[in-house]
PDB file of N, CA and C in Angstrom:
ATOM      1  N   UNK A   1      93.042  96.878 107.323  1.00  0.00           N
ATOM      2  CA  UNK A   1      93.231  96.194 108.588  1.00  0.00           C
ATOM      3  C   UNK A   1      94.030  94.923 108.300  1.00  0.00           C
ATOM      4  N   UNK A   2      94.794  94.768 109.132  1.00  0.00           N
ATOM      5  CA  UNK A   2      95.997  93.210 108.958  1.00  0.00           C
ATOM      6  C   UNK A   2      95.056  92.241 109.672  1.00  0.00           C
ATOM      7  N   UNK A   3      94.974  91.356 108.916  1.00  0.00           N
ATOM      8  CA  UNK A   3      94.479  90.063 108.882  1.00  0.00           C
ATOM      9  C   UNK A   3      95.224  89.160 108.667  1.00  0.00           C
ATOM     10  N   UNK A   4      95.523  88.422 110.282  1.00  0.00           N
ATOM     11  CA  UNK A   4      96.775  87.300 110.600  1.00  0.00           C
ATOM     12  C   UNK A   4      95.621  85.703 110.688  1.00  0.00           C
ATOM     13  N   UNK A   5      96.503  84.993 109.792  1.00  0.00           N
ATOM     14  CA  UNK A   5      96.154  83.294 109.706  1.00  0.00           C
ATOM     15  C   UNK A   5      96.884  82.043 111.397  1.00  0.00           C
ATOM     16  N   UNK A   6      95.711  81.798 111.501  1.00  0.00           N
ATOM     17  CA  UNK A   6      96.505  80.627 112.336  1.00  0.00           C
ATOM     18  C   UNK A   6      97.991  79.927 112.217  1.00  0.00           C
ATOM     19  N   UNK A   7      97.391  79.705 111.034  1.00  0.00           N
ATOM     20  CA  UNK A   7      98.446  79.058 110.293  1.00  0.00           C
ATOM     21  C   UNK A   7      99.944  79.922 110.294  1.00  0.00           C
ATOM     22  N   UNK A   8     100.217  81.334 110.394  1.00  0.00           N
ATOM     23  CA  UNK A   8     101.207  82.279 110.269  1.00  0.00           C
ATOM     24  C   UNK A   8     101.596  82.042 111.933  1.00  0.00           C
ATOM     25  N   UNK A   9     100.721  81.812 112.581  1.00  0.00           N
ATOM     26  CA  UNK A   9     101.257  82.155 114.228  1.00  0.00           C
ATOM     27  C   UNK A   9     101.851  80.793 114.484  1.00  0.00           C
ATOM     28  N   UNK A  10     101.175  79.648 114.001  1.00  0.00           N
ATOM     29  CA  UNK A  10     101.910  78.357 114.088  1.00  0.00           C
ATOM     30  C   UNK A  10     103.645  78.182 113.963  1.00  0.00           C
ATOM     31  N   UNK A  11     103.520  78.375 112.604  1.00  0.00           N
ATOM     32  CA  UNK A  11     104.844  78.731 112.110  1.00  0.00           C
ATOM     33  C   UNK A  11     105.481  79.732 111.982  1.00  0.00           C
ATOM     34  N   UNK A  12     105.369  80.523 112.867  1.00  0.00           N
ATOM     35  CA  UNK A  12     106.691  81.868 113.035  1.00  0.00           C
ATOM     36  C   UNK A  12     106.832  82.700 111.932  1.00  0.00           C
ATOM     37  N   UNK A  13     105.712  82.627 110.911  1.00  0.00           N
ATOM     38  CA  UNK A  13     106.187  83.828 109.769  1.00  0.00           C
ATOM     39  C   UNK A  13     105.656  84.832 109.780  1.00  0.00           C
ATOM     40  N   UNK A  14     105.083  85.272 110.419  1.00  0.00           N
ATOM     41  CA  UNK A  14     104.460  86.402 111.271  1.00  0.00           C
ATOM     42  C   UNK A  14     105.385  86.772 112.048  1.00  0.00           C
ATOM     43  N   UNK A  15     106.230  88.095 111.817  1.00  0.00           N
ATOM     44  CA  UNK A  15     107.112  89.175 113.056  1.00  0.00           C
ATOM     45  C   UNK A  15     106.432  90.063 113.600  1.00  0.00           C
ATOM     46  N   UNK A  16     106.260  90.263 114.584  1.00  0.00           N
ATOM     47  CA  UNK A  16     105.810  91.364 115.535  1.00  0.00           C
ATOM     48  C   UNK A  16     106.955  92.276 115.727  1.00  0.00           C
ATOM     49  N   UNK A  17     106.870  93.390 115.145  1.00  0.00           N
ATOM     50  CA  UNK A  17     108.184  94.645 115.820  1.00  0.00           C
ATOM     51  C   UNK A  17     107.989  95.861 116.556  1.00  0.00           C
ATOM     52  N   UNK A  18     109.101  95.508 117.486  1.00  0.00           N
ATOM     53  CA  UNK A  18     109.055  96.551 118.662  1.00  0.00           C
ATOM     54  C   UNK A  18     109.537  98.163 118.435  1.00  0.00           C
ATOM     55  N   UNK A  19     109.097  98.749 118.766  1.00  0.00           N
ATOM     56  CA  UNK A  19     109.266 100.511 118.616  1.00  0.00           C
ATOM     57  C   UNK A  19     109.773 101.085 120.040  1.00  0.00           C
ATOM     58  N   UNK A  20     110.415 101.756 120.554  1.00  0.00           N
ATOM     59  CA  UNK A  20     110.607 102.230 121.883  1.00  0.00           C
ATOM     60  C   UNK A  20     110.738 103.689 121.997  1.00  0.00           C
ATOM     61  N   UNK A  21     110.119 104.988 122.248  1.00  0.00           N
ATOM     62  CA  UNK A  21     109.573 105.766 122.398  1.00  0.00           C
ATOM     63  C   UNK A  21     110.056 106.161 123.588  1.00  0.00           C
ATOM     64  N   UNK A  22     111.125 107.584 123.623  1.00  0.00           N
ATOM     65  CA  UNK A  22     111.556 108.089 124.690  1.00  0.00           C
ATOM     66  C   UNK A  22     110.973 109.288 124.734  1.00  0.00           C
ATOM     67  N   UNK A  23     111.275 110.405 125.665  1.00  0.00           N
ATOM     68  CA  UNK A  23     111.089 111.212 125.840  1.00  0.00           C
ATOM     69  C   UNK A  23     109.787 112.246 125.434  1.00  0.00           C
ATOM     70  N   UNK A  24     108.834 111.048 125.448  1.00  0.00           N
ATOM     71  CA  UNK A  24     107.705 111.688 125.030  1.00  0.00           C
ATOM     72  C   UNK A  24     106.870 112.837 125.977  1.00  0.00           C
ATOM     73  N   UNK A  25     106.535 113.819 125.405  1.00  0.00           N
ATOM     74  CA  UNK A  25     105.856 114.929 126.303  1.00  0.00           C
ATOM     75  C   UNK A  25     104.455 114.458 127.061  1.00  0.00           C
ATOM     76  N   UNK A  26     104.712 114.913 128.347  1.00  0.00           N
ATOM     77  CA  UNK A  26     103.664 114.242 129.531  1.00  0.00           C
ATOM     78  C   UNK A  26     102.790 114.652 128.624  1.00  0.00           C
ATOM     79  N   UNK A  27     101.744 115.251 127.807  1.00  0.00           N
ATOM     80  CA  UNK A  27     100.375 115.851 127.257  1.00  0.00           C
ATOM     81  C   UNK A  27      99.918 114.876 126.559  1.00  0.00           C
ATOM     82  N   UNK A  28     100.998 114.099 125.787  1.00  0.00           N
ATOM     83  CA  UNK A  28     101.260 113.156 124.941  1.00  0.00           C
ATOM     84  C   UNK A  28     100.374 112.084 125.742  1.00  0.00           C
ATOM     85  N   UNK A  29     101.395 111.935 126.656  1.00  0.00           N
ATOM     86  CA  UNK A  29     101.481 110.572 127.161  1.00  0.00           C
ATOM     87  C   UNK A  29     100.448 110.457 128.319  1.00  0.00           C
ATOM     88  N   UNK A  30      99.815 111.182 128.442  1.00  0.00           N
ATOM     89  CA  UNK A  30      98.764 111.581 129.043  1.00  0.00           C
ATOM     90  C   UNK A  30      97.519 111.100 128.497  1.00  0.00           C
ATOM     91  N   UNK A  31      97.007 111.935 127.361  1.00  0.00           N
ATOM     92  CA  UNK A  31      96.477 112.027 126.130  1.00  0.00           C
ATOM     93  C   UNK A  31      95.932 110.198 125.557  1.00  0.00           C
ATOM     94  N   UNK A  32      97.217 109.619 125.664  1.00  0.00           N
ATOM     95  CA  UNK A  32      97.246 108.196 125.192  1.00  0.00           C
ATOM     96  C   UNK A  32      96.614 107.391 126.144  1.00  0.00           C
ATOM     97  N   UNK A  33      96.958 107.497 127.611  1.00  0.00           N
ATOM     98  CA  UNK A  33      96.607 106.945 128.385  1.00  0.00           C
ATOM     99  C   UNK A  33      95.215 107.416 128.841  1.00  0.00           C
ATOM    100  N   UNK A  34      94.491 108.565 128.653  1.00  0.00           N
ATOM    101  CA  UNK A  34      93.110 108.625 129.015  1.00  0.00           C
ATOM    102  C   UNK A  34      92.458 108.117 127.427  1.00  0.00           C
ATOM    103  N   UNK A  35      92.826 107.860 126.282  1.00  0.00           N
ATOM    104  CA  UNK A  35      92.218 107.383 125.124  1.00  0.00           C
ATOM    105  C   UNK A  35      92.067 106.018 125.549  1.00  0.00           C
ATOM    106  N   UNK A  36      93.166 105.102 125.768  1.00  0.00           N
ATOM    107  CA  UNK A  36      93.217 103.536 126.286  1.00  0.00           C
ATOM    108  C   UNK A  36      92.643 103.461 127.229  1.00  0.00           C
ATOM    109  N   UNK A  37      92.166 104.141 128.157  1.00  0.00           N
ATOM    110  CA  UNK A  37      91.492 104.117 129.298  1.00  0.00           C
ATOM    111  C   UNK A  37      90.049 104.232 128.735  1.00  0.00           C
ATOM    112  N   UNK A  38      89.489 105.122 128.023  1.00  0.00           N
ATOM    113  CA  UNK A  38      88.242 105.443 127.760  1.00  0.00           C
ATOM    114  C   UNK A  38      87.475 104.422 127.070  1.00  0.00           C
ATOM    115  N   UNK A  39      88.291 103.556 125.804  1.00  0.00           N
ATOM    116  CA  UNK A  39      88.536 102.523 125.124  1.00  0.00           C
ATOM    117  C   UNK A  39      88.749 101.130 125.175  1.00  0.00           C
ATOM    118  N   UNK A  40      89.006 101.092 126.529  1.00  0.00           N
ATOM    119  CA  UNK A  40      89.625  99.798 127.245  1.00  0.00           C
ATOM    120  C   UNK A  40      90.293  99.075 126.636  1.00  0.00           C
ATOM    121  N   UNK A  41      91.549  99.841 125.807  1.00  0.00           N
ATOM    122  CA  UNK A  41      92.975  99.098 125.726  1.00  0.00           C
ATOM    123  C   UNK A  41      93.917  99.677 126.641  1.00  0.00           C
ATOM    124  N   UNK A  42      94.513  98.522 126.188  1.00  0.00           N
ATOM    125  CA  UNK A  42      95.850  99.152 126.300  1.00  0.00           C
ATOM    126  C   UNK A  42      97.202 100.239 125.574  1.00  0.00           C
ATOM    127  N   UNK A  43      97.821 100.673 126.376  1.00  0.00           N
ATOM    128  CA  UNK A  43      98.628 102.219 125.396  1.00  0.00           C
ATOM    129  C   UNK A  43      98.895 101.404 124.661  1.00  0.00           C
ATOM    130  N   UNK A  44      99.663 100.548 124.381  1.00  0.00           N
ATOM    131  CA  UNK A  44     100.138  99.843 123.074  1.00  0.00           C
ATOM    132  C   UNK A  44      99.080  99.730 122.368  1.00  0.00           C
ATOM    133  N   UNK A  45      98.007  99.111 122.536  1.00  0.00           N
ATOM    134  CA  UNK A  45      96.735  99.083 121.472  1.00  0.00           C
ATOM    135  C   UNK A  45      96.512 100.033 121.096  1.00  0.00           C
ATOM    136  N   UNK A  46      96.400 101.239 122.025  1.00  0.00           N
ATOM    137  CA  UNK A  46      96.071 102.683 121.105  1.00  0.00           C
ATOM    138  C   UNK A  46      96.824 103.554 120.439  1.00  0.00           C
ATOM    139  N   UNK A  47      98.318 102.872 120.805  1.00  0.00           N
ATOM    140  CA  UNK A  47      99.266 103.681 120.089  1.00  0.00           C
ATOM    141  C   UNK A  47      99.457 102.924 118.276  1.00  0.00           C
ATOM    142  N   UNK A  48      98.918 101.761 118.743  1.00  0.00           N
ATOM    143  CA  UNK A  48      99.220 101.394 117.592  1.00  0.00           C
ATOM    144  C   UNK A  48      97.936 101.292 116.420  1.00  0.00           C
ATOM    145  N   UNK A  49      96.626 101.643 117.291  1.00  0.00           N
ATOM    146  CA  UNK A  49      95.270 102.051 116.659  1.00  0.00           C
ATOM    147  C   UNK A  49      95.690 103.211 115.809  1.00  0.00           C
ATOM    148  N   UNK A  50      96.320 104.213 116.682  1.00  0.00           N
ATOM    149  CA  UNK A  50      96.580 105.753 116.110  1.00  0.00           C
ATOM    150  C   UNK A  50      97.904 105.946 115.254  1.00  0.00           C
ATOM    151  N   UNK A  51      98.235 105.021 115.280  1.00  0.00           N
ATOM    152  CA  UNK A  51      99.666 104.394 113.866  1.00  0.00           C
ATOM    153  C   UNK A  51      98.707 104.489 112.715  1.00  0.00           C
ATOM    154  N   UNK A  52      98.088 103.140 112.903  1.00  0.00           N
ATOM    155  CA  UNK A  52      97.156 102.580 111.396  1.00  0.00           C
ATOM    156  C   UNK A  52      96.030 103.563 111.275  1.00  0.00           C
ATOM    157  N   UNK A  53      95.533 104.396 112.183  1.00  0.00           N
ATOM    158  CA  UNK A  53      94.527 105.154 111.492  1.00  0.00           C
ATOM    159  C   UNK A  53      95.256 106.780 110.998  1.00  0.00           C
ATOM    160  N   UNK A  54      96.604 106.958 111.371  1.00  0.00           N
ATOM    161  CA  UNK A  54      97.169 107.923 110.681  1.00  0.00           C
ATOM    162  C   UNK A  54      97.183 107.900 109.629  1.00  0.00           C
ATOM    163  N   UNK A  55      98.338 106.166 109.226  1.00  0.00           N
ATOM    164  CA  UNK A  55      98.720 106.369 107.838  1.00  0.00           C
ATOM    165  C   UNK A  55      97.443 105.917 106.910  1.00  0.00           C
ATOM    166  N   UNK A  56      96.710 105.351 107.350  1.00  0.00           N
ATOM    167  CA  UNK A  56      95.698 105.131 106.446  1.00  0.00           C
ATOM    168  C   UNK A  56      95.062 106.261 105.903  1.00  0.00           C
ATOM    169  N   UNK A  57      94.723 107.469 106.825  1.00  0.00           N
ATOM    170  CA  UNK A  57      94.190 108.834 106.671  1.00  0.00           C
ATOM    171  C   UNK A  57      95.084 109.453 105.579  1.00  0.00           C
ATOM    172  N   UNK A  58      96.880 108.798 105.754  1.00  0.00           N
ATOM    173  CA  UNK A  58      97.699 110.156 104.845  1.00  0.00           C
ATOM    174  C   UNK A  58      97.184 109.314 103.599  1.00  0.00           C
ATOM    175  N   UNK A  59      97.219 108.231 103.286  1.00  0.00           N
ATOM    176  CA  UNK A  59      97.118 107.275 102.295  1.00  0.00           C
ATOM    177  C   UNK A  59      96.224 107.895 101.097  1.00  0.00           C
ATOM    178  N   UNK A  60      94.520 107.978 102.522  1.00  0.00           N
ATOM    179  CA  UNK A  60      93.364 108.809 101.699  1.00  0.00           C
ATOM    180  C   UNK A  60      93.451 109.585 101.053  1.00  0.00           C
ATOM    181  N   UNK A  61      94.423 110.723 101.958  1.00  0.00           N
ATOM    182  CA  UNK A  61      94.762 112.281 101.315  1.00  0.00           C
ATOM    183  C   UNK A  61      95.728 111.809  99.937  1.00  0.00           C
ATOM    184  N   UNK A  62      96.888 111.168  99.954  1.00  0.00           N
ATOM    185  CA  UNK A  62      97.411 110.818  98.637  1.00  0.00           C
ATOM    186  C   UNK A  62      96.238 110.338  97.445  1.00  0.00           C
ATOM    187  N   UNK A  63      95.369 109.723  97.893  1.00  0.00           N
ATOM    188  CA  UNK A  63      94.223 108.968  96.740  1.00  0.00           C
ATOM    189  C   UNK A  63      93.380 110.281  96.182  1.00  0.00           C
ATOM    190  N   UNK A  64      93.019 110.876  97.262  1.00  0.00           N
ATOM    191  CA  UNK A  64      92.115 112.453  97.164  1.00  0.00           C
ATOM    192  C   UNK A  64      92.717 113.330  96.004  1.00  0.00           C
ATOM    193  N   UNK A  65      94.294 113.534  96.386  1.00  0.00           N
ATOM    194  CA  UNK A  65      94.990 114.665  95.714  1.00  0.00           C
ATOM    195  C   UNK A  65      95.104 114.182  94.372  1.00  0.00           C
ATOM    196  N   UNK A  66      95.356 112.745  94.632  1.00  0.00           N
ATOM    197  CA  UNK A  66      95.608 112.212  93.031  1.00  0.00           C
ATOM    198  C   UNK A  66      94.567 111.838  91.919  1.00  0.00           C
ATOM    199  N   UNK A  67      92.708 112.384  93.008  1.00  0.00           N
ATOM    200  CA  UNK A  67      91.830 112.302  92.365  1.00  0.00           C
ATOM    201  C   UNK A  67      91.528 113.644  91.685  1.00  0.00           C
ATOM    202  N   UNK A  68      91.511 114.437  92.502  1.00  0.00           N
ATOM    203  CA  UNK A  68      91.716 115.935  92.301  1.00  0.00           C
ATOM    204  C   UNK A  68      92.764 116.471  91.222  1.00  0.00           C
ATOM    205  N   UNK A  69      94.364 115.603  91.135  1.00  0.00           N
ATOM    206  CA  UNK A  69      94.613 116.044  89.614  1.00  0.00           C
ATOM    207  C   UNK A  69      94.009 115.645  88.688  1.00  0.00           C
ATOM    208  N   UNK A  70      93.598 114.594  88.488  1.00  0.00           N
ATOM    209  CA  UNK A  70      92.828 114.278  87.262  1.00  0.00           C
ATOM    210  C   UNK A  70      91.911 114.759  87.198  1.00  0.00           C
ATOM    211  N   UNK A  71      90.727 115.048  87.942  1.00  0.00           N
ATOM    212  CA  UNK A  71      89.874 116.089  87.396  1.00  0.00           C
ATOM    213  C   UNK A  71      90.412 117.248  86.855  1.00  0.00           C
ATOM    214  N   UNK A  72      91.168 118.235  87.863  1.00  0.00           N
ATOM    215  CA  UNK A  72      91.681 119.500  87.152  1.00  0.00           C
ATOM    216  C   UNK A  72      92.198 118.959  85.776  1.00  0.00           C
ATOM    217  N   UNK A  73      93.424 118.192  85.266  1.00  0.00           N
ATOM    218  CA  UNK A  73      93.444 117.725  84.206  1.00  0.00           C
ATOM    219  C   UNK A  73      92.137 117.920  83.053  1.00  0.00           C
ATOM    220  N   UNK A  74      91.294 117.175  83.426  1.00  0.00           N
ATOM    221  CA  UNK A  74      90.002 117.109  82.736  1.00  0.00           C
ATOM    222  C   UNK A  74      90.104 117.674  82.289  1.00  0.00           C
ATOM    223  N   UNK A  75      89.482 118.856  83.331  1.00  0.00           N
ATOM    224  CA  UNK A  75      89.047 120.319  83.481  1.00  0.00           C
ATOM    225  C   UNK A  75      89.450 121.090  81.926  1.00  0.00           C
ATOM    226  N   UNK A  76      90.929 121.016  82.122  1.00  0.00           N
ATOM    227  CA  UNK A  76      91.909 121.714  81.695  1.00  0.00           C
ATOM    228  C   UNK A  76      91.789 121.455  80.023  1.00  0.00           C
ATOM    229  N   UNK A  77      91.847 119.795  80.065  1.00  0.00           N
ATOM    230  CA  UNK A  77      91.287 119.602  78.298  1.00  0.00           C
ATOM    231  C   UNK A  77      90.309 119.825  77.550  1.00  0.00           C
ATOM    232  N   UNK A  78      89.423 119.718  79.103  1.00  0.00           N
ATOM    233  CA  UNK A  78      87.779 120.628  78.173  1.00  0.00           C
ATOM    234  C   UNK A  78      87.791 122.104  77.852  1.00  0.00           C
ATOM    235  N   UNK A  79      88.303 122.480  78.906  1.00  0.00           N
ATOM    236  CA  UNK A  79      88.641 124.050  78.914  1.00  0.00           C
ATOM    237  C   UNK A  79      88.956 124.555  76.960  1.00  0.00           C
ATOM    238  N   UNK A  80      90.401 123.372  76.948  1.00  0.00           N
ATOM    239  CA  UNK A  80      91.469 123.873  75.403  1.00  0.00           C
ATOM    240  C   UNK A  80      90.521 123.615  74.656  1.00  0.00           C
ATOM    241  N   UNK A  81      89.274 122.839  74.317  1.00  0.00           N
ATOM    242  CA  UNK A  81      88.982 122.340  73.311  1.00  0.00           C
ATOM    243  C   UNK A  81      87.504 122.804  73.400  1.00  0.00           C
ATOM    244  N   UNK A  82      87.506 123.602  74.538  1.00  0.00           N
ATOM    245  CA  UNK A  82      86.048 124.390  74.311  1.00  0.00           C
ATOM    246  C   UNK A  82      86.401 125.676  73.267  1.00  0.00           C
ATOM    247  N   UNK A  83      85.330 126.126  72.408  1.00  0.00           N
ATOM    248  CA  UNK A  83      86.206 128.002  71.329  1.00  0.00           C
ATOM    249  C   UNK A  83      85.056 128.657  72.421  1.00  0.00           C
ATOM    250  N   UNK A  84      86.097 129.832  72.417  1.00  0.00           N
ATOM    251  CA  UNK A  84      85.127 131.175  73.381  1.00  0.00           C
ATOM    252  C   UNK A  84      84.606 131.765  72.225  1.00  0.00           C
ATOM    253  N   UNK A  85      83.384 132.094  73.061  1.00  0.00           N
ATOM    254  CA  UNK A  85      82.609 133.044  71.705  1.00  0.00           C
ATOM    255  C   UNK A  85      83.414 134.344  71.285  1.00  0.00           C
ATOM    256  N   UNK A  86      82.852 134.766  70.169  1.00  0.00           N
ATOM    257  CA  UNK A  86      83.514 136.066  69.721  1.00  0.00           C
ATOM    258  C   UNK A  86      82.488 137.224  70.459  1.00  0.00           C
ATOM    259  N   UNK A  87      83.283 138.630  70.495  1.00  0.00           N
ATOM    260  CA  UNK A  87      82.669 139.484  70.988  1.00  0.00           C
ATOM    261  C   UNK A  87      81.303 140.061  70.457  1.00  0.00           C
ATOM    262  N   UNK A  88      80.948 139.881  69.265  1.00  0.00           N
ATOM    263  CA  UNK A  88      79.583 140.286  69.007  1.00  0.00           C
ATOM    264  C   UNK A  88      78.874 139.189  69.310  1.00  0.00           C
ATOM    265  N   UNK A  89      79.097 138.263  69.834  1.00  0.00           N
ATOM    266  CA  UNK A  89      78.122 137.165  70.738  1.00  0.00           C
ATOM    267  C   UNK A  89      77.392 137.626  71.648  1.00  0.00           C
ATOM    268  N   UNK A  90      78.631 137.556  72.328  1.00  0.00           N
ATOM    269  CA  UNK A  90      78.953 138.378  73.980  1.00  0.00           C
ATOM    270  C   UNK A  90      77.640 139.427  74.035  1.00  0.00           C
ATOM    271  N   UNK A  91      78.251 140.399  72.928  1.00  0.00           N
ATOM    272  CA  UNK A  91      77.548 141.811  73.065  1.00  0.00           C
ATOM    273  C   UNK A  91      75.643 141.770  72.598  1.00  0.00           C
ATOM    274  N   UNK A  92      75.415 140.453  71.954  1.00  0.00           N
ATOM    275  CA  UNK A  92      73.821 140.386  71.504  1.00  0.00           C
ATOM    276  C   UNK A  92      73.337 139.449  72.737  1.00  0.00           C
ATOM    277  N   UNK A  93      74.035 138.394  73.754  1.00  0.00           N
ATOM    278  CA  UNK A  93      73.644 137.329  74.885  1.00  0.00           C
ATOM    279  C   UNK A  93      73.377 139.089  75.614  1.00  0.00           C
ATOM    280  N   UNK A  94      74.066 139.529  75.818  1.00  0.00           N
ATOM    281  CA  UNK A  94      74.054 141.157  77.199  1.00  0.00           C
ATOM    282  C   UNK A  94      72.588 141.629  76.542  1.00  0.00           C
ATOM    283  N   UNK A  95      72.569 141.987  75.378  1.00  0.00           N
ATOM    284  CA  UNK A  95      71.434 142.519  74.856  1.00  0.00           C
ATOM    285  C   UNK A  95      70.415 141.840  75.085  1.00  0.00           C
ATOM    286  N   UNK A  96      70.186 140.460  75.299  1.00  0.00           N
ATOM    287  CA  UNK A  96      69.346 139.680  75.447  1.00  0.00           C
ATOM    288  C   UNK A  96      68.680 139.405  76.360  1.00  0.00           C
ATOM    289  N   UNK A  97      69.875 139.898  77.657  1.00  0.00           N
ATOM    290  CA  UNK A  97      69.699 139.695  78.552  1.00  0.00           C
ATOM    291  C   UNK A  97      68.802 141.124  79.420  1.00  0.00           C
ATOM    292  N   UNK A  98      69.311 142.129  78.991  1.00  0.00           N
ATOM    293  CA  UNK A  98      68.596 143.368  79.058  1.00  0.00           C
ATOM    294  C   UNK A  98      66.938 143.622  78.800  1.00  0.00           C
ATOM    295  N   UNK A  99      66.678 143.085  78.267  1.00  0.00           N
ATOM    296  CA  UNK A  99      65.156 142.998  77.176  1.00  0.00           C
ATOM    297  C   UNK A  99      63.767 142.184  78.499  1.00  0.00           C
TER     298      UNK A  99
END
């Protein structure tokens, strides 16, 4: 979440930028306006709620995927450095298991 200082609004170093949005599909724009309505903002507030909670969401998914390689990684080194048993292992664990 952006967290603006007094001090930034005093002195103008804080920009606010404008976006302008044509031809958006009535379902859309529909959609936005019963969310801001339900919510009691305004479309701009919710368009720009549903900005920051997008990219924050893709952000997650980048952190997720990039948690998820490193495990598989792991995975992968334990895997090489585990030895598979030999087949008369195999064949006395089955026997063992039979009994």
């Amino acid at each position: 979440m952006l967290r603006l200082t007094l001090n930034s609004f005093i002195h103008n170093s804080y920009k606010m930028y404008t976006i302008q949005l044509r031809n958006l599909p009535k379902d859309i724009y529909d959609g936005i306006k019963k969310a801001a309505e339900d919510s009691r903002r305004s479309m701009t507030q919710e368009v720009i709620l549903a900005i920051e909670n997008h990219l924050a969401n893709k952000q997650n998914q980048k952190d997720e995927l990039a948690r998820k390689k490193e495990l598989l990684s792991s995975l992968v080194l334990l895997h090489d450095k585990t030895p598979l048993p030999n087949v008369g292992k195999i064949k006395d664990w089955i026997e063992e298991g039979r009994k």
